[in-house]
C-alpha atoms as a PDB file:
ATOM      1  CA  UNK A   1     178.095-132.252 -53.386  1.00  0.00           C
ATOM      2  CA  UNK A   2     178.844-132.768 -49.546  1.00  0.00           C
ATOM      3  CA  UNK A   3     182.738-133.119 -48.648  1.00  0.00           C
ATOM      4  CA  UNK A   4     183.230-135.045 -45.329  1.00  0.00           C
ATOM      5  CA  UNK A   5     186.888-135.459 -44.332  1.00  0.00           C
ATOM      6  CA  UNK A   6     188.171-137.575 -41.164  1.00  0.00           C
ATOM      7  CA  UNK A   7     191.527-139.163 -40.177  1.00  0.00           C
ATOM      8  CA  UNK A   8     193.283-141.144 -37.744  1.00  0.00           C
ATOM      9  CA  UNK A   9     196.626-142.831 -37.219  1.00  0.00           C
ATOM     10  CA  UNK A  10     197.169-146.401 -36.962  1.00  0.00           C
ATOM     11  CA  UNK A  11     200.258-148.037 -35.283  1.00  0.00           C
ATOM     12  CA  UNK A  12     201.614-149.785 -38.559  1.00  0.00           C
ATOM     13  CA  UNK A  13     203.611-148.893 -41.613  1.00  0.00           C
ATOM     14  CA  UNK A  14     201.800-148.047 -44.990  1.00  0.00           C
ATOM     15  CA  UNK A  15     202.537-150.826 -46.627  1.00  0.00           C
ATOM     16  CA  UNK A  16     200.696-152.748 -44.286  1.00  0.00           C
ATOM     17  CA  UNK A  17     197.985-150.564 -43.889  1.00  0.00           C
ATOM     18  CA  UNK A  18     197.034-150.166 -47.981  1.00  0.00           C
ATOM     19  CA  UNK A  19     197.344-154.018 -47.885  1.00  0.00           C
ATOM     20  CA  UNK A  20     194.194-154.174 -46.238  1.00  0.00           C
ATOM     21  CA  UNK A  21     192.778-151.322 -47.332  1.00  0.00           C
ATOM     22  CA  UNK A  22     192.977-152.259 -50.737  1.00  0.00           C
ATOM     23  CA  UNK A  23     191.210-155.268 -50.196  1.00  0.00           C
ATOM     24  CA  UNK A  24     187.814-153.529 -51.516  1.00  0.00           C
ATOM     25  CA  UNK A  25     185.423-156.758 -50.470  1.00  0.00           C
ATOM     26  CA  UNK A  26     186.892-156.917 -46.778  1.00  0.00           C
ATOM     27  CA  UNK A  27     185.010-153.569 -46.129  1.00  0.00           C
ATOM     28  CA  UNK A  28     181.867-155.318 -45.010  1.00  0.00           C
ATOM     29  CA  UNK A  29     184.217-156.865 -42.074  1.00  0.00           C
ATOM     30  CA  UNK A  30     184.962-153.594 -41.146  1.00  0.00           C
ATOM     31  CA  UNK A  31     181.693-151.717 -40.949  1.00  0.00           C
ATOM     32  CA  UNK A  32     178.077-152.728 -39.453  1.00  0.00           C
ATOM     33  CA  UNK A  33     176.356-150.617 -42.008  1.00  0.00           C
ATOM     34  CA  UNK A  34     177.870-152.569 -45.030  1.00  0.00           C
ATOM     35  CA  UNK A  35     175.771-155.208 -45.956  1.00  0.00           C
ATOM     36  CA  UNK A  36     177.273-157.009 -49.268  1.00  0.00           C
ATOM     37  CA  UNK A  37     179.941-155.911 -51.734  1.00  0.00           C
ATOM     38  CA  UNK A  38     180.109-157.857 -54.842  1.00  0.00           C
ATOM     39  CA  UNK A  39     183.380-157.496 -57.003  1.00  0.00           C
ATOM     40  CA  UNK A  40     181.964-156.741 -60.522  1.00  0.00           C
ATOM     41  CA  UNK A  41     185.258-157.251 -62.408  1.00  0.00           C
ATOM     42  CA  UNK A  42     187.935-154.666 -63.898  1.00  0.00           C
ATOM     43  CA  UNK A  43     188.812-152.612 -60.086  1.00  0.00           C
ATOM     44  CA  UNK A  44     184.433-152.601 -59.739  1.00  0.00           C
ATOM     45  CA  UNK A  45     182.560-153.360 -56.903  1.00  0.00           C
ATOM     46  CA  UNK A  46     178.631-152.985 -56.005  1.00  0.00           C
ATOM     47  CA  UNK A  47     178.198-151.872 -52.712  1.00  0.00           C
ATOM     48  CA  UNK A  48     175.125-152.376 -50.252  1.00  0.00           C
ATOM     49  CA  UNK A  49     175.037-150.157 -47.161  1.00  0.00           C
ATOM     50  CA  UNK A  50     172.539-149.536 -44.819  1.00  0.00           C
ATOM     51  CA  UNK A  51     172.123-146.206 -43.286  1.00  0.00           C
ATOM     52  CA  UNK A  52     169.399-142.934 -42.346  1.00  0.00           C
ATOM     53  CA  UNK A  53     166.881-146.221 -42.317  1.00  0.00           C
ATOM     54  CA  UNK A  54     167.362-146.917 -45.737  1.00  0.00           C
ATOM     55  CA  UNK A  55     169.184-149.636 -48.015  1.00  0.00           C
ATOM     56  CA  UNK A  56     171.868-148.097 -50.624  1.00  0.00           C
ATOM     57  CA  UNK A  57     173.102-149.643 -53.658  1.00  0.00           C
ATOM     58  CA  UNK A  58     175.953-148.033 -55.594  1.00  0.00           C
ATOM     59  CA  UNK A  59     178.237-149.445 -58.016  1.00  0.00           C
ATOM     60  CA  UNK A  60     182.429-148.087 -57.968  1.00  0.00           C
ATOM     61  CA  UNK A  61     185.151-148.213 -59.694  1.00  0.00           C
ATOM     62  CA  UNK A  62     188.708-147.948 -58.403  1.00  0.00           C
ATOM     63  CA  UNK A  63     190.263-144.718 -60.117  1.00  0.00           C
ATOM     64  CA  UNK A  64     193.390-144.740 -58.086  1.00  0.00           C
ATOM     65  CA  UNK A  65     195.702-147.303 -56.413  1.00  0.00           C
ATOM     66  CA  UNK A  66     198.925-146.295 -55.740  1.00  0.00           C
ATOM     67  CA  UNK A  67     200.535-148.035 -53.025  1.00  0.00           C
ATOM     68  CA  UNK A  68     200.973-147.349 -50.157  1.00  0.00           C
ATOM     69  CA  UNK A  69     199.813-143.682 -50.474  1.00  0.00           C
ATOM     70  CA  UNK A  70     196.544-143.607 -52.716  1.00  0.00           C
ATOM     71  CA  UNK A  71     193.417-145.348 -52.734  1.00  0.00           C
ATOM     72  CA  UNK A  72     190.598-143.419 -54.878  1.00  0.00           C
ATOM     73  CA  UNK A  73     187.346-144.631 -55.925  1.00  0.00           C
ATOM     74  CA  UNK A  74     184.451-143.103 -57.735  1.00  0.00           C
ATOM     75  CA  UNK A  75     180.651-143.975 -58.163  1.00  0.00           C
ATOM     76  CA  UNK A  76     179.466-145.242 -61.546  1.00  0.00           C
ATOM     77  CA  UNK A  77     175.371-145.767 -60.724  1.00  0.00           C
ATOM     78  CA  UNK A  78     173.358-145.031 -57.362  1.00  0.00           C
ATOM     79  CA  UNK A  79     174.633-143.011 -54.719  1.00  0.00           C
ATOM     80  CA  UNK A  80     177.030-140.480 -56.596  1.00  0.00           C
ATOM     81  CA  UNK A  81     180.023-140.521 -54.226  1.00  0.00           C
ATOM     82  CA  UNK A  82     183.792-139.952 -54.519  1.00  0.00           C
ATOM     83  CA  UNK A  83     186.346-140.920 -52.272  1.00  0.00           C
ATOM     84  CA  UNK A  84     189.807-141.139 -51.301  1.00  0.00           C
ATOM     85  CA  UNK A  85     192.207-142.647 -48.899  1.00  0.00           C
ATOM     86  CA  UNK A  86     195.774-140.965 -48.299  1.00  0.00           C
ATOM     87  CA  UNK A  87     198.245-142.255 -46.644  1.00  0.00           C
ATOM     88  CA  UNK A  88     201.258-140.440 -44.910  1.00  0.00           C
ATOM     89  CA  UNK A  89     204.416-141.894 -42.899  1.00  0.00           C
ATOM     90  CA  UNK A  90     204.538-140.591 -39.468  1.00  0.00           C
ATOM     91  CA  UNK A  91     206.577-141.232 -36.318  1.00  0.00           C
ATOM     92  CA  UNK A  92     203.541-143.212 -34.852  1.00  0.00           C
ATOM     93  CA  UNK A  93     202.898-145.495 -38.278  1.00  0.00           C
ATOM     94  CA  UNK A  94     200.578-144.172 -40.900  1.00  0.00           C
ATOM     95  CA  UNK A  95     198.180-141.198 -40.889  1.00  0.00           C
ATOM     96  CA  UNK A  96     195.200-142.264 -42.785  1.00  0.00           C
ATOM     97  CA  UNK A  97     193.039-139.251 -44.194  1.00  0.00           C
ATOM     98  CA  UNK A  98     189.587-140.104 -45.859  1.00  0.00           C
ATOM     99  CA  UNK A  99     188.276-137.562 -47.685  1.00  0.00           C
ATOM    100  CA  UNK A 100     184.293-138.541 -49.470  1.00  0.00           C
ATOM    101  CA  UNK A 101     182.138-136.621 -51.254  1.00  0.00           C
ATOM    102  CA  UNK A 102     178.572-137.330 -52.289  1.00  0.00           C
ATOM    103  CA  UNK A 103     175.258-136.341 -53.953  1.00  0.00           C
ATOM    104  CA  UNK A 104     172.117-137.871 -53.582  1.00  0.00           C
ATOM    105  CA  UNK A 105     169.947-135.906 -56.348  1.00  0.00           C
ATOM    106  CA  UNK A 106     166.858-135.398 -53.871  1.00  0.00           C
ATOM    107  CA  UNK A 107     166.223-132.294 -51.946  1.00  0.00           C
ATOM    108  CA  UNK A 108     164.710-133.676 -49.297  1.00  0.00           C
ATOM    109  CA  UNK A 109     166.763-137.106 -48.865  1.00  0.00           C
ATOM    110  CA  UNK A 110     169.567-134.995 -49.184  1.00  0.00           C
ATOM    111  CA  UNK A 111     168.648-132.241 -46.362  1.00  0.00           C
ATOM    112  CA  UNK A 112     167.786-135.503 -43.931  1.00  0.00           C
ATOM    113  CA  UNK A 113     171.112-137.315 -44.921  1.00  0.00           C
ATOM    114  CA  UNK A 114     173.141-134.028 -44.830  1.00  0.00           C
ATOM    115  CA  UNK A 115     172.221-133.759 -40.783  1.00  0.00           C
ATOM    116  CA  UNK A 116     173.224-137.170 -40.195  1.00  0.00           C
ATOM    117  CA  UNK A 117     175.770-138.115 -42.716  1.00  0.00           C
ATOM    118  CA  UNK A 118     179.091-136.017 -41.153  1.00  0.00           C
ATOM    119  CA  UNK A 119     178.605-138.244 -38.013  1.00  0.00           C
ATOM    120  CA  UNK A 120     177.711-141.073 -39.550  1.00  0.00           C
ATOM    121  CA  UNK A 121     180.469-141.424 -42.282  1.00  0.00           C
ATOM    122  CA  UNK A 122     182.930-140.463 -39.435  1.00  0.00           C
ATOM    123  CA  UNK A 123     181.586-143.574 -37.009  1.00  0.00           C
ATOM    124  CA  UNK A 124     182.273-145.739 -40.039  1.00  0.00           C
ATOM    125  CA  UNK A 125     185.214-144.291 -41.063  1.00  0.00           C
ATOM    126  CA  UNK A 126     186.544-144.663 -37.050  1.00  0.00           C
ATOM    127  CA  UNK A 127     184.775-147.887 -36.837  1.00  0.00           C
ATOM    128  CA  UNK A 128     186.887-149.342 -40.376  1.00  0.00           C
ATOM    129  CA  UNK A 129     189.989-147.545 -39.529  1.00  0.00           C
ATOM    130  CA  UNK A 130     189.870-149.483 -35.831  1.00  0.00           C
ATOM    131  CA  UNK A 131     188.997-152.933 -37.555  1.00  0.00           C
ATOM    132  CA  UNK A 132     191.709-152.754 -40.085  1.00  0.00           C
ATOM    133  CA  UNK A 133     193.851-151.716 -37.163  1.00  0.00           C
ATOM    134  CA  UNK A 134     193.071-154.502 -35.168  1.00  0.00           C
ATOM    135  CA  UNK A 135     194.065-156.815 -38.053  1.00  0.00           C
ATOM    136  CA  UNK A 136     197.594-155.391 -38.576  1.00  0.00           C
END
């Protein structure tokens, strides 16, 4: 599996933050490349994303919410990703560390993703972090 980390600090107390963060069906507000996310029932969700040319489906499940420090998620069919969203107090509001890991199960999907997923999930990741900032 591919790890990609990334982080950023928003101007706003955790609390505030994992409000919106744990708002799972807001995401496709907060990203260009997320089409649709349906809530499935029972802390699931189906997710459709668009990226590397190519439409995604994947279904998740919530594993973790503690708030305001832990969201964690985990792939149940499709893409077989992981994820995670920490959250730490600092003096400038709340440090915000994603870390995502994912498998695709072809070789040569995988070796095309690979190049372009480490900037891709970090645009998203920059380009959700700044939209849920601009909501606080």
């Amino acid at each position: 599996m591919a790890t990609i980390e990334h982080s950023a600090i928003l101007n706003a107390p955790p609390e505030r933050v994992f409000a919106l963060l744990e708002r799972v069906e807001d995401f496709v507000d907060y990203s260009d490349l997320i089409h649709a996310i349906e809530p499935l029932g029972e802390d699931r969700y189906r997710w459709h994303v668009h990226a590397v040319g190519r439409d995604w489906s994947f279904d998740v499940e919530i594993t973790e919410s503690r708030a305001p420090e832990v969201l964690a998620w985990e792939s149940l069919n499709g893409v077989e990703n992981r994820g995670c969203y920490r959250l730490t107090p600092v003096a400038e509001g709340t440090r915000v560390a994603l870390t995502l890991t994912y498998a695709l199960g072809n070789k040569f999907v995988e070796k095309a993703v690979n190049k372009a997923a480490s900037p891709l999930v970090g645009k998203v990741s920059r380009q959700i972090l700044e939209r849920v900032e601009a909501r606080l």
